[in-house]
PDB file of N, CA and C in Angstrom:
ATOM      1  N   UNK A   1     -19.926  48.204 -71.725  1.00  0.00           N
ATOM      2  CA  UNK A   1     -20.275  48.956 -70.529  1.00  0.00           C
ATOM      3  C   UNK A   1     -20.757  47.987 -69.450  1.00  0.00           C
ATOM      4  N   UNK A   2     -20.370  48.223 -68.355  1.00  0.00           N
ATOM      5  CA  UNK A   2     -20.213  47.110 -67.140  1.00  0.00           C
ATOM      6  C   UNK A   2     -22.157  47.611 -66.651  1.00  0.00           C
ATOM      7  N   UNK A   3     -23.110  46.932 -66.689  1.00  0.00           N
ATOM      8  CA  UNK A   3     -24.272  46.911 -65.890  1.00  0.00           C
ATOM      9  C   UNK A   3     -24.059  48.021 -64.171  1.00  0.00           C
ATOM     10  N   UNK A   4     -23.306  47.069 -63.278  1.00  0.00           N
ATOM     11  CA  UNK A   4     -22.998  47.291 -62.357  1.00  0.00           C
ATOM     12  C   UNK A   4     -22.161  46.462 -61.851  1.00  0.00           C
ATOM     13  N   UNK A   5     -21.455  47.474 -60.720  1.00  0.00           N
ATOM     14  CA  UNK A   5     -20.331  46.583 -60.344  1.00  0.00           C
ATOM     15  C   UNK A   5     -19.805  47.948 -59.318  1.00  0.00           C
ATOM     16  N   UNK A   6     -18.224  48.469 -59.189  1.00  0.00           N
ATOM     17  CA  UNK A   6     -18.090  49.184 -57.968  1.00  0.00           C
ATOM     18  C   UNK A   6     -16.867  50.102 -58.935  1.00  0.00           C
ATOM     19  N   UNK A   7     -17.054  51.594 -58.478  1.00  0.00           N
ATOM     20  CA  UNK A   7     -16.098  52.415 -59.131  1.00  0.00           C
ATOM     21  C   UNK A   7     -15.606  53.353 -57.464  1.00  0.00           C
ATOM     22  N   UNK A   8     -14.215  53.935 -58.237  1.00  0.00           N
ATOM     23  CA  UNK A   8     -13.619  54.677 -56.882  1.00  0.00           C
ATOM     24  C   UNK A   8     -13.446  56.337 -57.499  1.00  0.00           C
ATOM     25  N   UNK A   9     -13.196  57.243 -56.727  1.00  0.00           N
ATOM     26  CA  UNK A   9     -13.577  58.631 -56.970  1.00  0.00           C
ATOM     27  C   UNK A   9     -12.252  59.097 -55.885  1.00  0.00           C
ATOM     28  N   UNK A  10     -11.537  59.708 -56.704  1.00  0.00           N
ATOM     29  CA  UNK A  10     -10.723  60.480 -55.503  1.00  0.00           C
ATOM     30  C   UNK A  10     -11.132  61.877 -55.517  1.00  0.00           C
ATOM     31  N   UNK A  11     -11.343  62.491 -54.238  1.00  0.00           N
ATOM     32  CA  UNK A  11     -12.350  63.577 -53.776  1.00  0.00           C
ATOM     33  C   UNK A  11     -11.039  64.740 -53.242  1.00  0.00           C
ATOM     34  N   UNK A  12     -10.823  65.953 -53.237  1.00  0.00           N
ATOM     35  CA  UNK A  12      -9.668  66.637 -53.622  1.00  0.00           C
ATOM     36  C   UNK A  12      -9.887  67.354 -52.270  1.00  0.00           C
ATOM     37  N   UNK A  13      -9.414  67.478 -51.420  1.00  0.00           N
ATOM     38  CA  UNK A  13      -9.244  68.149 -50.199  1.00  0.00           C
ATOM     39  C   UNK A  13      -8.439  69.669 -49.943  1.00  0.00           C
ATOM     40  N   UNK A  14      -8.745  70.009 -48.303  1.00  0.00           N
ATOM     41  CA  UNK A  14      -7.960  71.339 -48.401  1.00  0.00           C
ATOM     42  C   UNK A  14      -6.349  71.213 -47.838  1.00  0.00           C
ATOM     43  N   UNK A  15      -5.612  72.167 -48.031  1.00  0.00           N
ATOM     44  CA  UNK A  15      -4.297  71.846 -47.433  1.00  0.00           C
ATOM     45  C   UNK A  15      -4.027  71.707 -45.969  1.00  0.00           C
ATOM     46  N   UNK A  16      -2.931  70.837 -45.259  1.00  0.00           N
ATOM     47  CA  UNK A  16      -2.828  70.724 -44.390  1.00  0.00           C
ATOM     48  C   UNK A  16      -1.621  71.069 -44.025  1.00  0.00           C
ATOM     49  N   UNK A  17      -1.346  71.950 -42.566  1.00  0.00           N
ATOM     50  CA  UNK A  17      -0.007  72.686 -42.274  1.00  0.00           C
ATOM     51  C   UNK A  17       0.531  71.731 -40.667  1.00  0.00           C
ATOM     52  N   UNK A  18      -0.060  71.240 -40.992  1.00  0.00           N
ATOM     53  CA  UNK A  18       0.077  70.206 -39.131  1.00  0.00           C
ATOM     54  C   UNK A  18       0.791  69.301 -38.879  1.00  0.00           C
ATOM     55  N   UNK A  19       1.727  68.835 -39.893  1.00  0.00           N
ATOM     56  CA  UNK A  19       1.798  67.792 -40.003  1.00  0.00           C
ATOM     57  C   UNK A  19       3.451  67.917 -41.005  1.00  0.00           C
ATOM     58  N   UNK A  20       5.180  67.552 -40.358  1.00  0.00           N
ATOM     59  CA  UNK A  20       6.316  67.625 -41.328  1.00  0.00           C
ATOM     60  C   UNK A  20       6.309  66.035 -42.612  1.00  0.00           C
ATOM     61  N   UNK A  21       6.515  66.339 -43.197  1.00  0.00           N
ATOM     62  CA  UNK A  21       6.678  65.270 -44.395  1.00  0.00           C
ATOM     63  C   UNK A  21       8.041  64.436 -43.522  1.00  0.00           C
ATOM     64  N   UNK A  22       7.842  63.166 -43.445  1.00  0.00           N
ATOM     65  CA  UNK A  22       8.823  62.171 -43.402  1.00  0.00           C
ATOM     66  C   UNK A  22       9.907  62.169 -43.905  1.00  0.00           C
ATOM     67  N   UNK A  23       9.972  62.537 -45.278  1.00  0.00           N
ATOM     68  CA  UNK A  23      10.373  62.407 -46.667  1.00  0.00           C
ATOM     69  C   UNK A  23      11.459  63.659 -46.467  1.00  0.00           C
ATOM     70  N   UNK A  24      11.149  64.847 -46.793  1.00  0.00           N
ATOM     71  CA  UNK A  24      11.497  66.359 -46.967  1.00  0.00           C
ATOM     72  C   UNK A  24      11.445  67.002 -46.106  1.00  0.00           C
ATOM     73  N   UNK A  25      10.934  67.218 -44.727  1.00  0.00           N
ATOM     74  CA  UNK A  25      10.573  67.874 -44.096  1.00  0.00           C
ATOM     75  C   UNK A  25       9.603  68.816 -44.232  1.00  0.00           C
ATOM     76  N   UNK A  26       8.685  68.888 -45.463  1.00  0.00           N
ATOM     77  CA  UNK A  26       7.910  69.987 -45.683  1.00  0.00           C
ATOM     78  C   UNK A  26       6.564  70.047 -44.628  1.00  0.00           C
ATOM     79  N   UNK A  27       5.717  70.884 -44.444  1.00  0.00           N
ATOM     80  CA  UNK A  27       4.836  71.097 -43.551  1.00  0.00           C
ATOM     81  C   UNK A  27       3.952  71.221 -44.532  1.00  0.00           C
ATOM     82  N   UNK A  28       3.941  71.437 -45.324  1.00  0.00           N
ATOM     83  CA  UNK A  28       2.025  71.480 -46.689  1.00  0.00           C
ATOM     84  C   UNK A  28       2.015  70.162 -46.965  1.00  0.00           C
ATOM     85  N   UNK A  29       0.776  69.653 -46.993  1.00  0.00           N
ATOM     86  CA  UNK A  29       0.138  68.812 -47.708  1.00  0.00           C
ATOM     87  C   UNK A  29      -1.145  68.863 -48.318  1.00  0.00           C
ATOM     88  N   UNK A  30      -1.668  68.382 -48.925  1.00  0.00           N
ATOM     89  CA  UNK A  30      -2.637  67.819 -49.465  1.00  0.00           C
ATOM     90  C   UNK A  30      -3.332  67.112 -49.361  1.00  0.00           C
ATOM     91  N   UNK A  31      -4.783  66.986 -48.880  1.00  0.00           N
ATOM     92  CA  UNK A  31      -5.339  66.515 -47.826  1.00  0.00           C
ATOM     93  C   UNK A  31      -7.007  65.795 -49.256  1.00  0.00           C
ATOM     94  N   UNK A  32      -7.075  64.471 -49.530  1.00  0.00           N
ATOM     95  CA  UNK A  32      -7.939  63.827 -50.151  1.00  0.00           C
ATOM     96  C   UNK A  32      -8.622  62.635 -49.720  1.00  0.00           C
ATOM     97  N   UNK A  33      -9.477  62.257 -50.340  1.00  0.00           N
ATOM     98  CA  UNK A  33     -10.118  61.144 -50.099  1.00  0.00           C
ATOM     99  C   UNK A  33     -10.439  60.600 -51.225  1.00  0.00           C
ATOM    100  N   UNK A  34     -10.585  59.166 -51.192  1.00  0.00           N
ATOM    101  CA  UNK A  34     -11.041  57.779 -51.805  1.00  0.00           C
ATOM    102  C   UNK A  34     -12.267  57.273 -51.410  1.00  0.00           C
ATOM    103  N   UNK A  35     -13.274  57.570 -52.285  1.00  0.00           N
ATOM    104  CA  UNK A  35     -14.494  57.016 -52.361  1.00  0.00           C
ATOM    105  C   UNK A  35     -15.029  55.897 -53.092  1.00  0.00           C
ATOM    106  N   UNK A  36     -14.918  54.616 -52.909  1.00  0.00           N
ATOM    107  CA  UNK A  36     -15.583  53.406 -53.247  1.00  0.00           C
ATOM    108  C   UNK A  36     -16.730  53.168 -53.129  1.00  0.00           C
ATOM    109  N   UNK A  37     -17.877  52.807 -54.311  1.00  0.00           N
ATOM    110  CA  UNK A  37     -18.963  53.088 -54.133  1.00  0.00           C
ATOM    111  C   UNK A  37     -19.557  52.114 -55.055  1.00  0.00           C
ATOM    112  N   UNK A  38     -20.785  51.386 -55.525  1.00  0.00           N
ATOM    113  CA  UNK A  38     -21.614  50.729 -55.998  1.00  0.00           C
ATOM    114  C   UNK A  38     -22.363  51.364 -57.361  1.00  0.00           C
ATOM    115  N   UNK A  39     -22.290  50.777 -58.267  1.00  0.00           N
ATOM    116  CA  UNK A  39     -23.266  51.799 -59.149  1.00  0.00           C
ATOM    117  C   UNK A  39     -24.252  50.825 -59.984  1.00  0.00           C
ATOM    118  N   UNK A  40     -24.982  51.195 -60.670  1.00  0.00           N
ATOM    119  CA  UNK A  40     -25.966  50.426 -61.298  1.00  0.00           C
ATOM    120  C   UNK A  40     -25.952  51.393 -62.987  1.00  0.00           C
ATOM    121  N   UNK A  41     -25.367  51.012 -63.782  1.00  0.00           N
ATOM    122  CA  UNK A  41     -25.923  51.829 -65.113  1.00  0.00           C
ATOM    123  C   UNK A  41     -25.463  52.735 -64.695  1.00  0.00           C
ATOM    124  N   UNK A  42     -23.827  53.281 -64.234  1.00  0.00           N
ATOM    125  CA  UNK A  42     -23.221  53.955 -64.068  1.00  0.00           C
ATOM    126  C   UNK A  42     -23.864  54.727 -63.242  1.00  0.00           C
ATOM    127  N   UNK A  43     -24.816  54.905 -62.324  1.00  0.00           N
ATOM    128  CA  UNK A  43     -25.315  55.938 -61.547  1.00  0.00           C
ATOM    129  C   UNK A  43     -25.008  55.156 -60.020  1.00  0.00           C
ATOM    130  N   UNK A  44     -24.298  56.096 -59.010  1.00  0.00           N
ATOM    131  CA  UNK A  44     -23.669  55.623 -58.193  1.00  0.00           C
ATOM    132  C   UNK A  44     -25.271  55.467 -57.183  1.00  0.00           C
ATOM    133  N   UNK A  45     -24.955  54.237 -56.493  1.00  0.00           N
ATOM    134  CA  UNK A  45     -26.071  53.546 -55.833  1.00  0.00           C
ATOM    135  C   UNK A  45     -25.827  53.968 -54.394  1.00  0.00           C
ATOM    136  N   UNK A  46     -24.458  53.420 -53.760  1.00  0.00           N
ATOM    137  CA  UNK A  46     -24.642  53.345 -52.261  1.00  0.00           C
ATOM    138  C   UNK A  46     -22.822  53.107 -51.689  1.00  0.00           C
ATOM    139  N   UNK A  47     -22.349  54.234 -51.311  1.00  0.00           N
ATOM    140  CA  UNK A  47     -21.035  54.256 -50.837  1.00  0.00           C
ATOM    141  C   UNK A  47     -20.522  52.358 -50.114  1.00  0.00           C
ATOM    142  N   UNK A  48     -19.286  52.460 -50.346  1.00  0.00           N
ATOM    143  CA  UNK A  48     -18.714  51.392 -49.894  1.00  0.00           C
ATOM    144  C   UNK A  48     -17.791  51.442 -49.329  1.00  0.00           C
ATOM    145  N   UNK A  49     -16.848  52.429 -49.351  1.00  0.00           N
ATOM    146  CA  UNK A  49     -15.932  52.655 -48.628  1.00  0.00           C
ATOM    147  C   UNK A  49     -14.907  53.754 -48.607  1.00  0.00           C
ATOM    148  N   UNK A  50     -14.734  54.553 -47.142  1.00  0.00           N
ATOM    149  CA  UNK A  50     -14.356  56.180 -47.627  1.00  0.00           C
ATOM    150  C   UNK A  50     -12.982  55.929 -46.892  1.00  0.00           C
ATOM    151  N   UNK A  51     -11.713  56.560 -47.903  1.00  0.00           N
ATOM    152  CA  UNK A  51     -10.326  56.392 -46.724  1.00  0.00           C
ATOM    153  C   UNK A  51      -9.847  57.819 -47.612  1.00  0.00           C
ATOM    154  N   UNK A  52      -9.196  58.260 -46.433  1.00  0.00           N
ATOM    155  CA  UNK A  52      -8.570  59.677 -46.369  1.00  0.00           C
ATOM    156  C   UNK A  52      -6.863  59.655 -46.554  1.00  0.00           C
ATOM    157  N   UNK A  53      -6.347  60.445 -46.884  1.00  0.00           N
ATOM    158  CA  UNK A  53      -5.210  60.242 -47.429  1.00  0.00           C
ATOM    159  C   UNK A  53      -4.528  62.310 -47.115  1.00  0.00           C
ATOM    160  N   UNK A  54      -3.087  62.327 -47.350  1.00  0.00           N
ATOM    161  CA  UNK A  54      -2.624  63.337 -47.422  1.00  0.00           C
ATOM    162  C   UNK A  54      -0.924  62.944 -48.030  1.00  0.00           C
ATOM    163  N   UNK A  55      -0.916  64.000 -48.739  1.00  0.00           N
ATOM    164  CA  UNK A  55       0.471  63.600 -50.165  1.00  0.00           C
ATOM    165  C   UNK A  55       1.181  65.251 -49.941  1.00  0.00           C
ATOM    166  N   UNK A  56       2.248  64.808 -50.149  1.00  0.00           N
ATOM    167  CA  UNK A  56       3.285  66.422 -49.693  1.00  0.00           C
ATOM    168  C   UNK A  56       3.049  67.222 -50.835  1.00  0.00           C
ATOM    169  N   UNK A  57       3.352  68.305 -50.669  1.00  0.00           N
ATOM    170  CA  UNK A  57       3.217  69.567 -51.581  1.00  0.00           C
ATOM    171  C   UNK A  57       4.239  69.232 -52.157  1.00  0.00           C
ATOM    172  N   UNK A  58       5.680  68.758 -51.890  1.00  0.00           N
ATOM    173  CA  UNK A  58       6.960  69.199 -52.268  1.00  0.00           C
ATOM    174  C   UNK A  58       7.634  67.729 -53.386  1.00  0.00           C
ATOM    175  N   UNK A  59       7.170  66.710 -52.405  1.00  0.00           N
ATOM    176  CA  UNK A  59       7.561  65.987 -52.618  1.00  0.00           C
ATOM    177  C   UNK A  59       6.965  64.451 -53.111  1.00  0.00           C
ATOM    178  N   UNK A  60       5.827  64.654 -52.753  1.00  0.00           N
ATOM    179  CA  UNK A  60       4.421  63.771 -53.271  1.00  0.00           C
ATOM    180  C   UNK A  60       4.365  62.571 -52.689  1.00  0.00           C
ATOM    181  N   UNK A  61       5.545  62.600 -50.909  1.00  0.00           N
ATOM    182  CA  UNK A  61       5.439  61.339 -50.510  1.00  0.00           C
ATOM    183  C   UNK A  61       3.820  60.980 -49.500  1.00  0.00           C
ATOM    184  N   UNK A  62       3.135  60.242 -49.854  1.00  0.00           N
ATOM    185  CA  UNK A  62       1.555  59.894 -49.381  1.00  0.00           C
ATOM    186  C   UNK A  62       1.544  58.641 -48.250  1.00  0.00           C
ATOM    187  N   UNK A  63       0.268  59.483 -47.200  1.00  0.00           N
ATOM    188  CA  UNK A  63       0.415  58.628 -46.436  1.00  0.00           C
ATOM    189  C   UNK A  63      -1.422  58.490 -46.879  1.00  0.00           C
ATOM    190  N   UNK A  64      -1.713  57.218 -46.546  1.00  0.00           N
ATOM    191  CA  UNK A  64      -2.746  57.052 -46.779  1.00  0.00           C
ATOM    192  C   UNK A  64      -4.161  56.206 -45.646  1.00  0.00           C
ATOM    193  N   UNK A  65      -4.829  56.225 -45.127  1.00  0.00           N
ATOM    194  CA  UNK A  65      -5.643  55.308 -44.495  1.00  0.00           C
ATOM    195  C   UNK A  65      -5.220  55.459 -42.847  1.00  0.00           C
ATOM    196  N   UNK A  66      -5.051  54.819 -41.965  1.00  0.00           N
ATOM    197  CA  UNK A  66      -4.631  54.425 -40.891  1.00  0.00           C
ATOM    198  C   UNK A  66      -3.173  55.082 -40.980  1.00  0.00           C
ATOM    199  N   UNK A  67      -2.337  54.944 -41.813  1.00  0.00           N
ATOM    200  CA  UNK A  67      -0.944  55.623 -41.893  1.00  0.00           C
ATOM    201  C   UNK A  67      -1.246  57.817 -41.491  1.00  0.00           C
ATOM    202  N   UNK A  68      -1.896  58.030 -41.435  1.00  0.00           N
ATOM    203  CA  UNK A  68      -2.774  59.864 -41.350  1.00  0.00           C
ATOM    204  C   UNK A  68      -2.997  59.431 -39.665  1.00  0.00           C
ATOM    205  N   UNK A  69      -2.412  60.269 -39.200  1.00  0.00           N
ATOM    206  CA  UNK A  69      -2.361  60.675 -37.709  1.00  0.00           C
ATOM    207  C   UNK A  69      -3.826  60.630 -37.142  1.00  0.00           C
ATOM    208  N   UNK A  70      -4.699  59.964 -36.104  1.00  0.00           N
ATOM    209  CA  UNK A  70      -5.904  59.479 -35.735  1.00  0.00           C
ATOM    210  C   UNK A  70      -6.752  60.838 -35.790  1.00  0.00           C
ATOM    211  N   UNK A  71      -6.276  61.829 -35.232  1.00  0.00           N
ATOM    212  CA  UNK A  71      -6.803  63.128 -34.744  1.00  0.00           C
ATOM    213  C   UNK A  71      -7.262  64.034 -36.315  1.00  0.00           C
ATOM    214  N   UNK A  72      -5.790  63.921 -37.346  1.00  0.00           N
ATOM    215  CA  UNK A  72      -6.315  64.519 -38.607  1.00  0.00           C
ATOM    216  C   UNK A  72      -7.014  63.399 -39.545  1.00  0.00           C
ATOM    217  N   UNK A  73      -6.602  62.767 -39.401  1.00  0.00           N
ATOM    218  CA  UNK A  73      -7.504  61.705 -40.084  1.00  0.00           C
ATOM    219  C   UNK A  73      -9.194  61.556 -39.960  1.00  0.00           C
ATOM    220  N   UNK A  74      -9.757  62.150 -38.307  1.00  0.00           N
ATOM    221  CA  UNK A  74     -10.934  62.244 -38.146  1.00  0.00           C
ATOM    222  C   UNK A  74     -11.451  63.785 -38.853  1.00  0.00           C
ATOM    223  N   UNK A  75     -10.479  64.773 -39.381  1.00  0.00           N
ATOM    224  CA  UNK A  75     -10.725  66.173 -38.913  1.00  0.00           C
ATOM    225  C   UNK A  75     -10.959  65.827 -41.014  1.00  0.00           C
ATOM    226  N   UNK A  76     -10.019  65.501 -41.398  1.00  0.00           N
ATOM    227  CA  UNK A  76     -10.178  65.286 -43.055  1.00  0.00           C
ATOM    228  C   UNK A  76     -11.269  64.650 -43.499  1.00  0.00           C
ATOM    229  N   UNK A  77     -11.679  63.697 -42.443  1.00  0.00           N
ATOM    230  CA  UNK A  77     -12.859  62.604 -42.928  1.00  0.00           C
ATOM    231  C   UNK A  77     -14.136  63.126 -43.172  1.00  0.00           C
ATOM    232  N   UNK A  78     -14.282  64.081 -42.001  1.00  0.00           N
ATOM    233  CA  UNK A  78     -15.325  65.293 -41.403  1.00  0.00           C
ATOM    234  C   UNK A  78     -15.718  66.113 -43.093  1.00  0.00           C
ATOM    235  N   UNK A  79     -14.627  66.597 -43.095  1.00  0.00           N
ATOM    236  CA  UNK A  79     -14.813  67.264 -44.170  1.00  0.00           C
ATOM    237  C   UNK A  79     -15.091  66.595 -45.467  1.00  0.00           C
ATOM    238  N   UNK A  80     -14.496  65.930 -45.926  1.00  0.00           N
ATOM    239  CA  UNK A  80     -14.656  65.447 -47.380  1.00  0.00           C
ATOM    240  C   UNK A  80     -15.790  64.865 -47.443  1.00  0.00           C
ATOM    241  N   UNK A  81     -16.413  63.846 -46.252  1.00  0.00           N
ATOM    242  CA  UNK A  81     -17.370  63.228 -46.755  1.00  0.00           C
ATOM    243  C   UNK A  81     -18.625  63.508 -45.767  1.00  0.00           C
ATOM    244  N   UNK A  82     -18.848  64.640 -45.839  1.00  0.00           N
ATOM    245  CA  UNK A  82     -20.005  65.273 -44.908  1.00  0.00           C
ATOM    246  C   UNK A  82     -21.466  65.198 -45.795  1.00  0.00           C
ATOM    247  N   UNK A  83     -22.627  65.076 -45.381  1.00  0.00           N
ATOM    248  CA  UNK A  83     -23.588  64.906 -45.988  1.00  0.00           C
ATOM    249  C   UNK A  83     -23.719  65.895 -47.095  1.00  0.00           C
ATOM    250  N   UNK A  84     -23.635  66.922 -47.329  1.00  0.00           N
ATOM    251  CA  UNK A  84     -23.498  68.096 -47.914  1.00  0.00           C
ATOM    252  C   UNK A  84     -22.808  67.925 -49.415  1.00  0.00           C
ATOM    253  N   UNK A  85     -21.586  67.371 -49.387  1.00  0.00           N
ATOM    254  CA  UNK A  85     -20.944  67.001 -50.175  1.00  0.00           C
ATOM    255  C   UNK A  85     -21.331  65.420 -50.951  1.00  0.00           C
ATOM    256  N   UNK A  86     -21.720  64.619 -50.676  1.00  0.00           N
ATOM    257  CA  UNK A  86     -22.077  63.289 -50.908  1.00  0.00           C
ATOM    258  C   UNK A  86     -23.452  63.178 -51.620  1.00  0.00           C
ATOM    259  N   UNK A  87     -24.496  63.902 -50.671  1.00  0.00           N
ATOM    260  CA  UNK A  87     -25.591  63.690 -50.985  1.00  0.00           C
ATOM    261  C   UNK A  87     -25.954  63.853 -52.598  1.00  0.00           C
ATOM    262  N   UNK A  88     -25.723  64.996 -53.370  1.00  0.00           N
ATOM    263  CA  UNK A  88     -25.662  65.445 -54.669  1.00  0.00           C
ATOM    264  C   UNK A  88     -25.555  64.201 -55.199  1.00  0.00           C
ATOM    265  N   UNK A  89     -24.412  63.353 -54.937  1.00  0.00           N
ATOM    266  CA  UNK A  89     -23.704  62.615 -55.755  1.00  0.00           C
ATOM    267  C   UNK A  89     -23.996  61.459 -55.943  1.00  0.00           C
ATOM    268  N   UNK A  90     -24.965  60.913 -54.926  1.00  0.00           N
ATOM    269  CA  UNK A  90     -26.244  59.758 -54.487  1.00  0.00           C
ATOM    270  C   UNK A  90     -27.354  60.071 -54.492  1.00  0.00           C
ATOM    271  N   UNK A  91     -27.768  61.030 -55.163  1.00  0.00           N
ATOM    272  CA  UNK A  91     -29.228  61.446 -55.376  1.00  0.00           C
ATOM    273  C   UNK A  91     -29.447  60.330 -56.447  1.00  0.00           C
ATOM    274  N   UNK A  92     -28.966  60.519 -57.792  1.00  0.00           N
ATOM    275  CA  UNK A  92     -29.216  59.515 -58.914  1.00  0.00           C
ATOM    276  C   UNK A  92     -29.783  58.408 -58.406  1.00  0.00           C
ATOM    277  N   UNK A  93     -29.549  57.770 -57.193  1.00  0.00           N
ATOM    278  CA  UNK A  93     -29.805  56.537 -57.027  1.00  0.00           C
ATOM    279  C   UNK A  93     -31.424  56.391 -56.685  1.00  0.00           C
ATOM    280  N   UNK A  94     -31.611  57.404 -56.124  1.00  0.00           N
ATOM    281  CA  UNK A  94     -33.054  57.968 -55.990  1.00  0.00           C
ATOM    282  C   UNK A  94     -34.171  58.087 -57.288  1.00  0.00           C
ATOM    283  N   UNK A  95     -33.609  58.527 -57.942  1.00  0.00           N
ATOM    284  CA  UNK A  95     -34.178  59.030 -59.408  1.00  0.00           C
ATOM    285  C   UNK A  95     -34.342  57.591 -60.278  1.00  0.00           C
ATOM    286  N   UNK A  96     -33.110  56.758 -60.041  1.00  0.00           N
ATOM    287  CA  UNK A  96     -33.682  55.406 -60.628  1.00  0.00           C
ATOM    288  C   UNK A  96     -34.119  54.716 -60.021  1.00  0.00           C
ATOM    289  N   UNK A  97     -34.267  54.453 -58.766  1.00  0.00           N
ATOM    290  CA  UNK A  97     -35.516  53.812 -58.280  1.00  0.00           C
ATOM    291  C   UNK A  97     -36.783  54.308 -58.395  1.00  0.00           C
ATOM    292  N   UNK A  98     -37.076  55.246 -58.381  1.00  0.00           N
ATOM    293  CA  UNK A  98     -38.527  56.127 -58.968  1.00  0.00           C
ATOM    294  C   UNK A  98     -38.801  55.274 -60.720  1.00  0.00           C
ATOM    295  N   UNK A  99     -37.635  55.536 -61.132  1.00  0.00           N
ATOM    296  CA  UNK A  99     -37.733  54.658 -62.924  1.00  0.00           C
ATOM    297  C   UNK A  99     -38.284  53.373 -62.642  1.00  0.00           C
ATOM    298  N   UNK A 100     -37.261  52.554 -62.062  1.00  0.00           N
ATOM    299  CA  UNK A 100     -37.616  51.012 -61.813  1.00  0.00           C
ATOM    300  C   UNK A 100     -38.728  50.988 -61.682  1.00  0.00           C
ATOM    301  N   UNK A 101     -38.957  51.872 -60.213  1.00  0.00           N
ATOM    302  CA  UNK A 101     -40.149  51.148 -59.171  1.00  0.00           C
ATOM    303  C   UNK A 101     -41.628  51.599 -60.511  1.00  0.00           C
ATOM    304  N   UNK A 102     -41.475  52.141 -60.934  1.00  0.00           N
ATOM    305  CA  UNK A 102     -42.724  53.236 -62.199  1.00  0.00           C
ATOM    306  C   UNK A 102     -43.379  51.910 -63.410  1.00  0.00           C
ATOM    307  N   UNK A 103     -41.720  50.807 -63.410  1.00  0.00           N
ATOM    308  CA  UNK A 103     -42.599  49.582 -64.283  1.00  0.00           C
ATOM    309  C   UNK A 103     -42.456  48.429 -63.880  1.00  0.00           C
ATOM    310  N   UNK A 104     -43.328  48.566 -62.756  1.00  0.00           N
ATOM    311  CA  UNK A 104     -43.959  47.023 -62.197  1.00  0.00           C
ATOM    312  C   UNK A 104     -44.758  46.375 -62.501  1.00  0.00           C
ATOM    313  N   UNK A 105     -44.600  44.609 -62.201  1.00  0.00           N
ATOM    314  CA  UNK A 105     -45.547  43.797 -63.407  1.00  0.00           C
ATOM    315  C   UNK A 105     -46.837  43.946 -62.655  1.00  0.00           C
ATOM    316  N   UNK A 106     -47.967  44.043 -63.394  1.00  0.00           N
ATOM    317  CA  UNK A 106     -49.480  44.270 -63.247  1.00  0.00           C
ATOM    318  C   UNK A 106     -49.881  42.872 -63.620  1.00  0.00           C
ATOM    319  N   UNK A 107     -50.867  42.340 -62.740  1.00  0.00           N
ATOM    320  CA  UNK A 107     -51.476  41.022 -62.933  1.00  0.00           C
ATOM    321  C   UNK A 107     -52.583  41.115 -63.312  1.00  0.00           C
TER     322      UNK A 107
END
């Protein structure tokens, strides 16, 4: 088991109708995110890096990062990684610093 080091989380989004597939022409997609993050003793510490992504309903061709149109790309980002959603998931990091900080050396 790795101490610490950095794990990624793909975060499952809502569908998107805005947008024709390259690929197929389809108009649904699938609208996610990639969360890179820090952990300590498997409890996630402190985000590192969030990229948004959308993959066809039909055809599963994915555009990912900077490739997601500027306008939905801000509107997906909004959503997936809003305080609301995140916070839960970085609380832990809270809870073990309370542990740590609880056995400090006494002189």
């Amino acid at each position: 088991m790795n101490i610490c080091g950095t794990k990624g989380k793909v975060m499952k989004g809502a569908l998107v109708e805005s947008l024709e597939c390259a690929n197929c022409g389809n108009k649904l997609h699938r609208s996610f995110g990639v969360l890179r993050y820090f952990h300590l003793c498997g409890v996630p510490v402190v985000p590192l890096m969030e990229r948004v992504g959308i993959e066809c309903t039909d055809c599963r061709w994915t555009l990912l990062g900077d490739q997601v149109p500027e306008n939905l790309r801000a509107e997906i980002n909004g959503n997936l990684f809003d305080k609301k959603r995140l916070l839960p998931m970085f609380a832990g990091s809270a809870l073990l610093a309370c542990l740590l900080g609880g056995h400090g050396v006494q002189v």
